[in-house]
Protein backbone atom coordinates (compact mmCIF):
# COMPACT_ATOMS: atom_id res chain seq x y z
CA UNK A 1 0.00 0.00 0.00
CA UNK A 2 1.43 3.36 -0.99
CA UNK A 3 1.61 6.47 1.38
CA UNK A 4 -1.49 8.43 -0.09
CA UNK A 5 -3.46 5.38 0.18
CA UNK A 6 -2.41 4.89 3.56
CA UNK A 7 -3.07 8.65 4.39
CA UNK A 8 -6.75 8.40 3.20
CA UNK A 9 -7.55 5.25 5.39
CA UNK A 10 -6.76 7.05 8.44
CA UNK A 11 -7.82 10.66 7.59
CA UNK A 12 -10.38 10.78 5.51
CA UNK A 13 -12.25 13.94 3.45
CA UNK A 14 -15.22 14.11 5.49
CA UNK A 15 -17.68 15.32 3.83
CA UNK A 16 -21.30 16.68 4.95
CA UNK A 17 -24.57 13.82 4.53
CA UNK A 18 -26.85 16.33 6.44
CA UNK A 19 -27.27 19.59 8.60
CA UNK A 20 -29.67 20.20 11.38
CA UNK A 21 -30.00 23.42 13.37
CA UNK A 22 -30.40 21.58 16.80
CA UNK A 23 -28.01 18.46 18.25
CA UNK A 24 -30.70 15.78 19.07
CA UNK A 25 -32.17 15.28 15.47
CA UNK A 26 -28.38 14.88 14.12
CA UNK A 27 -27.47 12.57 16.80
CA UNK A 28 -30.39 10.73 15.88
CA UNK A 29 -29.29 10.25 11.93
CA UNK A 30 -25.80 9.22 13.38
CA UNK A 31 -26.70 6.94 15.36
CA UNK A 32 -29.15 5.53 12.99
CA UNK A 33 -26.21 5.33 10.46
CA UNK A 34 -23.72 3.55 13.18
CA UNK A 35 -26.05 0.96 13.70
CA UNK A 36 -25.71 -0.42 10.01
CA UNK A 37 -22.14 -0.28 10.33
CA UNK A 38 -21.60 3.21 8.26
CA UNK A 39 -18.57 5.44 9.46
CA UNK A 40 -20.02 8.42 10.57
CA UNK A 41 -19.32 11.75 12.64
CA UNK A 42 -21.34 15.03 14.26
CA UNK A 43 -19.37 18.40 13.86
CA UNK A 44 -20.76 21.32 15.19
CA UNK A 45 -19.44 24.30 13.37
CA UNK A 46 -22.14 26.78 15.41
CA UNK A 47 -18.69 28.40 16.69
CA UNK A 48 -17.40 28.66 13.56
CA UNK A 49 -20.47 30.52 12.18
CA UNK A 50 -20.94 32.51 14.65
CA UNK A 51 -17.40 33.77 15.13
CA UNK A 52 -15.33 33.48 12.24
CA UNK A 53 -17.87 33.76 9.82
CA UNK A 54 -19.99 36.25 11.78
CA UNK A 55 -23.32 35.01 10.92
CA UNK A 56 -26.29 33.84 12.88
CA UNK A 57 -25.69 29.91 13.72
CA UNK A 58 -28.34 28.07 11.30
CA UNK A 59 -27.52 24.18 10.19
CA UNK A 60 -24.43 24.14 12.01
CA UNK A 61 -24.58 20.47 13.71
CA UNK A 62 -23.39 18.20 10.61
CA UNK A 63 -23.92 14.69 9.91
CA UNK A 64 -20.40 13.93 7.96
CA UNK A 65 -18.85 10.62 6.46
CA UNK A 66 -16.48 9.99 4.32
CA UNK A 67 -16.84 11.22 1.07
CA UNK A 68 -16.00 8.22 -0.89
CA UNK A 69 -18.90 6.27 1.11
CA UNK A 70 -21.54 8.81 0.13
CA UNK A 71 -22.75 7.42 -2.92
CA UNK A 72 -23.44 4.55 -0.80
CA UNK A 73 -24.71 5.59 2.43
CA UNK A 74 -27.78 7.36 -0.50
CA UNK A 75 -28.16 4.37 -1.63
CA UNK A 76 -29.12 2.63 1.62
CA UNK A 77 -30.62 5.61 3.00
CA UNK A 78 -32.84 5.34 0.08
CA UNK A 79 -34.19 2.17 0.62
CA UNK A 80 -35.06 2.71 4.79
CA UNK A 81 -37.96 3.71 5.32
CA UNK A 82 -36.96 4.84 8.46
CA UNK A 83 -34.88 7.02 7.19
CA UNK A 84 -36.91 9.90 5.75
CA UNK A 85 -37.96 10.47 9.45
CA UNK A 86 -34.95 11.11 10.77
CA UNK A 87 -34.05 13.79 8.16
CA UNK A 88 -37.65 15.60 8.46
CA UNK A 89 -35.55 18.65 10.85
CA UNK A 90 -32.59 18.59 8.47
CA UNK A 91 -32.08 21.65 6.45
CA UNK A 92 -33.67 21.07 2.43
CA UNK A 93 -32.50 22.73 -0.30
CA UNK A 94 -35.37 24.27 -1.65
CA UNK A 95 -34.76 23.37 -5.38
CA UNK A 96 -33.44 19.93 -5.29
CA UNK A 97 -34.39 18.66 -1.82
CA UNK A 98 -31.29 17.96 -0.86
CA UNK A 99 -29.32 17.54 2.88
CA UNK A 100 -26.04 18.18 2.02
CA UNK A 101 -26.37 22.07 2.78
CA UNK A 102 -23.40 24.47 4.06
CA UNK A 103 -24.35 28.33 5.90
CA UNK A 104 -23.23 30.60 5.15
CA UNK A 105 -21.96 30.00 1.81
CA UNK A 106 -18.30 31.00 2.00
CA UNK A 107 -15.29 28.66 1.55
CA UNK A 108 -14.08 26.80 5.10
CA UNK A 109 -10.31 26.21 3.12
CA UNK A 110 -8.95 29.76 2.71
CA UNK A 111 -8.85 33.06 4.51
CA UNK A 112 -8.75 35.64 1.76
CA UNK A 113 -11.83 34.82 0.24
CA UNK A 114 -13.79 34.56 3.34
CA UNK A 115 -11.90 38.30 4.67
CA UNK A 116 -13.32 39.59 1.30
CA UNK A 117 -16.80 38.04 1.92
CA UNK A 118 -16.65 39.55 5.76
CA UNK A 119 -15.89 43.29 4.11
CA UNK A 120 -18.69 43.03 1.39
CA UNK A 121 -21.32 41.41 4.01
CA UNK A 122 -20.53 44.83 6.96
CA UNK A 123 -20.89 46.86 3.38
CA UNK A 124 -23.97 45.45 2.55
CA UNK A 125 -23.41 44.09 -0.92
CA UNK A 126 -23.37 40.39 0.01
CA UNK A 127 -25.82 38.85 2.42
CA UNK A 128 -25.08 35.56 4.33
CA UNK A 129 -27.15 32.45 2.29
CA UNK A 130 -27.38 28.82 2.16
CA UNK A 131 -25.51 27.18 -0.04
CA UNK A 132 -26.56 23.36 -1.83
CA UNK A 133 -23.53 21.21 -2.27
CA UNK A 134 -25.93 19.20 -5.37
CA UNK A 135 -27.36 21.58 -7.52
CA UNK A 136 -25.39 24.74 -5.99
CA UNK A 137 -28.61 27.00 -5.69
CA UNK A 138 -28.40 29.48 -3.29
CA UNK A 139 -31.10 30.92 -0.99
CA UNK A 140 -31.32 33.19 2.04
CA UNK A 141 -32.97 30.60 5.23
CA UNK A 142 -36.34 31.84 6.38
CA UNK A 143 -37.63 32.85 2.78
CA UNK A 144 -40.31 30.39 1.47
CA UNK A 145 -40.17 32.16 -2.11
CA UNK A 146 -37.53 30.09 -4.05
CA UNK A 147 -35.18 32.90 -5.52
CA UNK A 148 -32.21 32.31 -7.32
CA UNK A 149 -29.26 35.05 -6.65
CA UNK A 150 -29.68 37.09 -9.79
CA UNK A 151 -33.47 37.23 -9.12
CA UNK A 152 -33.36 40.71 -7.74
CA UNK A 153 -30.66 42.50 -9.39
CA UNK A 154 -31.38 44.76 -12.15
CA UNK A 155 -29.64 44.28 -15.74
CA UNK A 156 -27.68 46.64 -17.11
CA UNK A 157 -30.21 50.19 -16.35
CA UNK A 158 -33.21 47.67 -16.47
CA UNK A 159 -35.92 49.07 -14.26
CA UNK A 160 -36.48 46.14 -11.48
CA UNK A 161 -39.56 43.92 -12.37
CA UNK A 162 -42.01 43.99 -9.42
CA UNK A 163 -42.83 40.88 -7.12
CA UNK A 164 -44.75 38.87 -9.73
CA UNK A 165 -42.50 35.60 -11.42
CA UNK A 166 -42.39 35.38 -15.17
């Protein structure tokens, strides 16, 4: 077995299955997932949100595995009916449906872009939004109306349509 190999085995890429705003519904999925034998951990990035990131803690308890086992941890997930239960408090992507959601939307592997994101969001020109890891729609939590990000900005010295979709 070569060194990379060996590296992944024991540290994987954890990647997120599911976020939940409160602790007992993720624990719930976990523990669901440990008892058929999936590899499986909670991180609570609330901290991180609120502090680093300086936004109001929403889906910040995260159901993770690794990311090679994702395709299959669906799979089973998909076939339990038990299963869509414990993901009715997990955070939905509004277009796709989907779990795997991060908040706010801003990178967790570099500094600059996330300094630049701080200094547009206490300007005013960037607001804090969820962001889908499938389909990569955005959307502000707490707004029913599905908008996508260019929804509300003008084009180009186009007057701004009014509330009604097209």
């Amino acid at each position: 077995m070569n060194k990379p190999e060996t590296h992944r085995i024991l540290h994987p890429v954890w990647s997120r299955l599911a976020a939940f705003n409160r602790t007992r519904p993720a624990q719930a999925r976990a523990d669901f997932l440990l008892q058929h034998w999936f590899v499986v951990r909670l991180y609570d990035e609330r901290k991180l949100q609120r502090f680093w990131f300086l936004a109001r803690p929403i889906a910040g308890i995260c159901v993770q595995v690794p990311e090679e086992s994702i395709p299959a941890v669906r799979e089973f997930v998909s076939t339990q009916p038990e299963a869509e239960e414990l993901l009715r408090f997990a955070i939905h992507c509004p277009s796709c449906k989907s779990t795997r959601v991060h908040y706010p939307q801003m990178t967790r592997k570099n500094v600059l872009p996330t300094l630049v994101a701080h200094g547009l969001v206490s300007l005013g020109f960037l607001r804090h939004e969820c962001y889908c890891e499938d389909c990569h729609f955005t959307w502000r939590e707490g707004h029913r109306k599905l908008e996508s990000k260019r929804a509300g900005l003008p084009l180009f010295g186009t007057r701004k349509q009014s509330g009604r979709a097209h």
